[in-house]
Protein backbone atom coordinates (compact mmCIF):
# COMPACT_ATOMS: atom_id res chain seq x y z
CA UNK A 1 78.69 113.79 123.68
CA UNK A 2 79.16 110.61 125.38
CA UNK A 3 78.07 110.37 129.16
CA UNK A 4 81.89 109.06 130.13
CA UNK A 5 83.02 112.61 128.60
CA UNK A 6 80.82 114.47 130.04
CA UNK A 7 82.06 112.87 133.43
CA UNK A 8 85.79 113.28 132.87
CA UNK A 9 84.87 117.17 131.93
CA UNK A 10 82.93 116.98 134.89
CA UNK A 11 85.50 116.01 137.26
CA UNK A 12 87.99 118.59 135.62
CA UNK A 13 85.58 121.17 136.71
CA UNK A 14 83.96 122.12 133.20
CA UNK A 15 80.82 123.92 134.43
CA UNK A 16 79.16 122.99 130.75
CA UNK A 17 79.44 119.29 131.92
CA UNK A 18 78.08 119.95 135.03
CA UNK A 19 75.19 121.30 133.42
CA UNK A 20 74.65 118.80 130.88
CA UNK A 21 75.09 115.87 133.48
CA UNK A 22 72.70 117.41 135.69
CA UNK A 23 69.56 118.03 133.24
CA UNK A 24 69.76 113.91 131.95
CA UNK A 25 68.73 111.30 133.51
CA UNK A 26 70.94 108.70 132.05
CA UNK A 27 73.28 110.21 134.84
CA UNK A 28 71.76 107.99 137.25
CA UNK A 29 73.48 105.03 135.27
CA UNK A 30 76.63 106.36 135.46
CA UNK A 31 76.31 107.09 139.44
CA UNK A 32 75.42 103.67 139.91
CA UNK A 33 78.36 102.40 138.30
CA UNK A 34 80.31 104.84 140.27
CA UNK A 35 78.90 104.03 143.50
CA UNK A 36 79.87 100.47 142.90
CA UNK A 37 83.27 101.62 141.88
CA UNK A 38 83.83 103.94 144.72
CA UNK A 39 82.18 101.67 147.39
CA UNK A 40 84.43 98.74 146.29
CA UNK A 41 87.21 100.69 146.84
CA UNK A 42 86.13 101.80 150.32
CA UNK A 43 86.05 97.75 150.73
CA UNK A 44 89.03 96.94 149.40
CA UNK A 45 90.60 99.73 151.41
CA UNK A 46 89.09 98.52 154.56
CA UNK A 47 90.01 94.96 154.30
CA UNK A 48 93.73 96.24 153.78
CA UNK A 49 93.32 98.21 157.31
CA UNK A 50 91.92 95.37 158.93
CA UNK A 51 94.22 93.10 157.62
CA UNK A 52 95.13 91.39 161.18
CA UNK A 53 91.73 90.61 161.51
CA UNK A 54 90.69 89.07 158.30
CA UNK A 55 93.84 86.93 158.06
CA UNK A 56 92.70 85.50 161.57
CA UNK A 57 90.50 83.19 160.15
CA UNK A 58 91.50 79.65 159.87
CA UNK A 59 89.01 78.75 156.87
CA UNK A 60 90.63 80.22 153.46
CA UNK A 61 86.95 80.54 152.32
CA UNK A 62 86.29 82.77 154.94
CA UNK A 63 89.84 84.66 154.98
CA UNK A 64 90.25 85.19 151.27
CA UNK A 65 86.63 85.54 149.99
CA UNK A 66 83.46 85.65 152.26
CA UNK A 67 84.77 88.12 154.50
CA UNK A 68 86.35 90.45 152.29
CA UNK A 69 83.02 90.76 150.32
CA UNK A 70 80.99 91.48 153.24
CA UNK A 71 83.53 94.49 153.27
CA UNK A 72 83.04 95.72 150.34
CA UNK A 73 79.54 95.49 150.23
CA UNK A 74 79.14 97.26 153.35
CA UNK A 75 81.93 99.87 151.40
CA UNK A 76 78.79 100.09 148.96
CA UNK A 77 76.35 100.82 151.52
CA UNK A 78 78.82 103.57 152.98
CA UNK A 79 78.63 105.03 150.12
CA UNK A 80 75.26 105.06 149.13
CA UNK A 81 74.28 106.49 152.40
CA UNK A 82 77.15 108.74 152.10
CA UNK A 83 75.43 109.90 148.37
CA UNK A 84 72.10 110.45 149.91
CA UNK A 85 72.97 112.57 153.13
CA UNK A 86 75.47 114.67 150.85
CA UNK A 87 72.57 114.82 148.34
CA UNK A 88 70.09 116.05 151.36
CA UNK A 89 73.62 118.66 152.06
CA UNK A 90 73.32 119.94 148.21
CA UNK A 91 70.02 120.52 148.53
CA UNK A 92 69.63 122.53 152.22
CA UNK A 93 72.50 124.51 150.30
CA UNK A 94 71.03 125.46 147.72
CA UNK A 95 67.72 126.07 149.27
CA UNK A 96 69.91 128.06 152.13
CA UNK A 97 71.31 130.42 149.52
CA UNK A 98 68.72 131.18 147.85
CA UNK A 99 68.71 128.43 145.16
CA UNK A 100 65.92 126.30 143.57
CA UNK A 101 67.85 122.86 145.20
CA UNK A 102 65.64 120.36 143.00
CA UNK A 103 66.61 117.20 144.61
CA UNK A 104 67.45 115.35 141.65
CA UNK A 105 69.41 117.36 140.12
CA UNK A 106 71.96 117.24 143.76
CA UNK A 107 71.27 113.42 143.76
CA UNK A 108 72.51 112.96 140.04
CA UNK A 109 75.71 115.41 140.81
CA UNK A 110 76.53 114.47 144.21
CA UNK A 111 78.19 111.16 143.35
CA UNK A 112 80.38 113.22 140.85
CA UNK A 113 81.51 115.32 143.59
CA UNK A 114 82.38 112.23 145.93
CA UNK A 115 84.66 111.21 143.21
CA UNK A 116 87.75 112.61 144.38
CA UNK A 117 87.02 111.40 148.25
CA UNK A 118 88.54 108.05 146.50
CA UNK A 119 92.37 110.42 147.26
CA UNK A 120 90.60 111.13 150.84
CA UNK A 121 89.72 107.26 151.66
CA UNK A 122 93.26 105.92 152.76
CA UNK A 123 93.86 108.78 154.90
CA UNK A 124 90.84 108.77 156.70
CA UNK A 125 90.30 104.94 157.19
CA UNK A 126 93.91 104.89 157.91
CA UNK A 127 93.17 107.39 160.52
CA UNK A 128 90.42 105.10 162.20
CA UNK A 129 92.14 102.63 162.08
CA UNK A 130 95.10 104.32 164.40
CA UNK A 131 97.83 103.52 161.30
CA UNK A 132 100.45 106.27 161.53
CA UNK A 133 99.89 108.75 158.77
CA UNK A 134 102.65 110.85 156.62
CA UNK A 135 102.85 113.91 155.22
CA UNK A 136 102.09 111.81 151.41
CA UNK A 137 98.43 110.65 153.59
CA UNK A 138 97.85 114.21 154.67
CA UNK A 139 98.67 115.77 151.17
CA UNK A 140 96.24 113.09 149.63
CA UNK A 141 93.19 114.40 152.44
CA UNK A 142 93.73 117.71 151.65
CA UNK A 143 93.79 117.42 147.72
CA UNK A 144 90.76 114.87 147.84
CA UNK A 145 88.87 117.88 150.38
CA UNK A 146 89.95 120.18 148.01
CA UNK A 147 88.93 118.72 144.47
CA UNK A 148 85.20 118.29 146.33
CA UNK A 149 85.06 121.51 147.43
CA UNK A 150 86.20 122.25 144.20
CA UNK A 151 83.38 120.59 142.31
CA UNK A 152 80.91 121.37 144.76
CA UNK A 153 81.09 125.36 143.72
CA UNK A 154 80.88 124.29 139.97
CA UNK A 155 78.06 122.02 140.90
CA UNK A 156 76.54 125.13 142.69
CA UNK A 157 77.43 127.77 139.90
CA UNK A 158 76.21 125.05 137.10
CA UNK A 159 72.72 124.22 138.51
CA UNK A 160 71.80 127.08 140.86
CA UNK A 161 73.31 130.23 139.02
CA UNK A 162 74.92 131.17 142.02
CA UNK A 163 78.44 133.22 142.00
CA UNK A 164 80.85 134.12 144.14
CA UNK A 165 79.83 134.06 147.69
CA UNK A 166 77.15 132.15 147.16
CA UNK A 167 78.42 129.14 145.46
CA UNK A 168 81.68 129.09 147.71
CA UNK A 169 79.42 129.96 151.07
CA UNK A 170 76.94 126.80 150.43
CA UNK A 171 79.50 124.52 149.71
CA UNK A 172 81.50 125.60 152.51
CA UNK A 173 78.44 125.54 155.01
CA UNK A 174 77.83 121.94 153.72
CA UNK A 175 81.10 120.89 154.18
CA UNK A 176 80.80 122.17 157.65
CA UNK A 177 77.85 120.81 158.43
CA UNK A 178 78.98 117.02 156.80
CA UNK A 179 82.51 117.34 159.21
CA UNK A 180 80.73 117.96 162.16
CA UNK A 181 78.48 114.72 161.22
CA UNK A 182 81.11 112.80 160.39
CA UNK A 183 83.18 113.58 163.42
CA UNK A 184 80.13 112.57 165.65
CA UNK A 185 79.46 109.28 163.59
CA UNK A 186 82.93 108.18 163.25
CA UNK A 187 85.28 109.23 166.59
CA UNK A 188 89.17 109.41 166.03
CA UNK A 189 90.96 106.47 167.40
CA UNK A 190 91.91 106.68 170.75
């Protein structure tokens, strides 16, 4: 089955796909392409927050290219970091419930599961950036939360056999755990 398939069945929560995804390593192609993907958008998203100050400078090399590159390449380094310390979260999971957590296998899946943070990234940068956000932003957090949490359990059930409590208690300690990072890392505006 072809590896964009697998992906789509993925991120509609087929636990087959999950499983499939996380045994090959041609996964790692397809995570790279969706880091890129997702970290451009975190870019793109950011330059649109900080609008005021990108269209402050006077050279249109600087206003309408250099800077908003240097944006979305740090949007790509966001979200590699973002990958690895929600990989490390997969994986002290796993190993917290009782799981194998092989490393790899939570590396190749955990960009999968940041997928739907793509709803979450308006909201959120919106947020830091003290915009005034509506009931359409909220809805969008809370779905893009959701759908992670979401694929987090069928990563879980698909690669650590866990059920029930298990799966829903390690993903919900993780996503815990990542909140109370991100909180400390990134302060509301004041």
């Amino acid at each position: 089955m072809n590896r964009f398939t697998l992906l789509i069945k993925a991120i509609l929560l087929d636990r087959e796909a999950f499983r499939t995804l996380a045994e090959s390593p041609k996964t790692n192609r397809i995570g790279m392409l969706l880091v890129v993907l997702l970290g451009a958008a975190y870019g793109l998203f950011s330059v649109q927050a900080n609008n005021a100050y990108v269209s402050s400078f006077e050279s249109p090399l600087l206003r309408d290219f250099v800077v908003p590159v240097i944006f979305i390449i740090f949007g790509i380094i966001t979200i590699i970091l973002t990958r690895f310390a929600f990989t490390l979260l997969l994986w002290a999971g796993a190993r917290g419930f009782g799981g194998a957590g092989l490393l790899r296998v939570q590396y190749r899946l955990s960009i999968i599961i940041l997928v739907p943070s793509f709803l979450a990234m308006p909201t959120l940068i919106g947020m830091q950036a003290g915009y005034p956000i509506s009931a359409i932003h909220h809805a969008l957090l809370a779905a893009g939360i959701a759908w992670m949490y979401v694929l987090g359990v069928r990563a879980m059930e698909a690669t650590q056999s866990f059920r029930g409590f298990r799966s829903y208690g390690s993903v919900l300690a993780i996503f815990i755990f990542f909140a109370c990072i991100y909180y400390l890392v990134i302060p509301p505006a004041s």
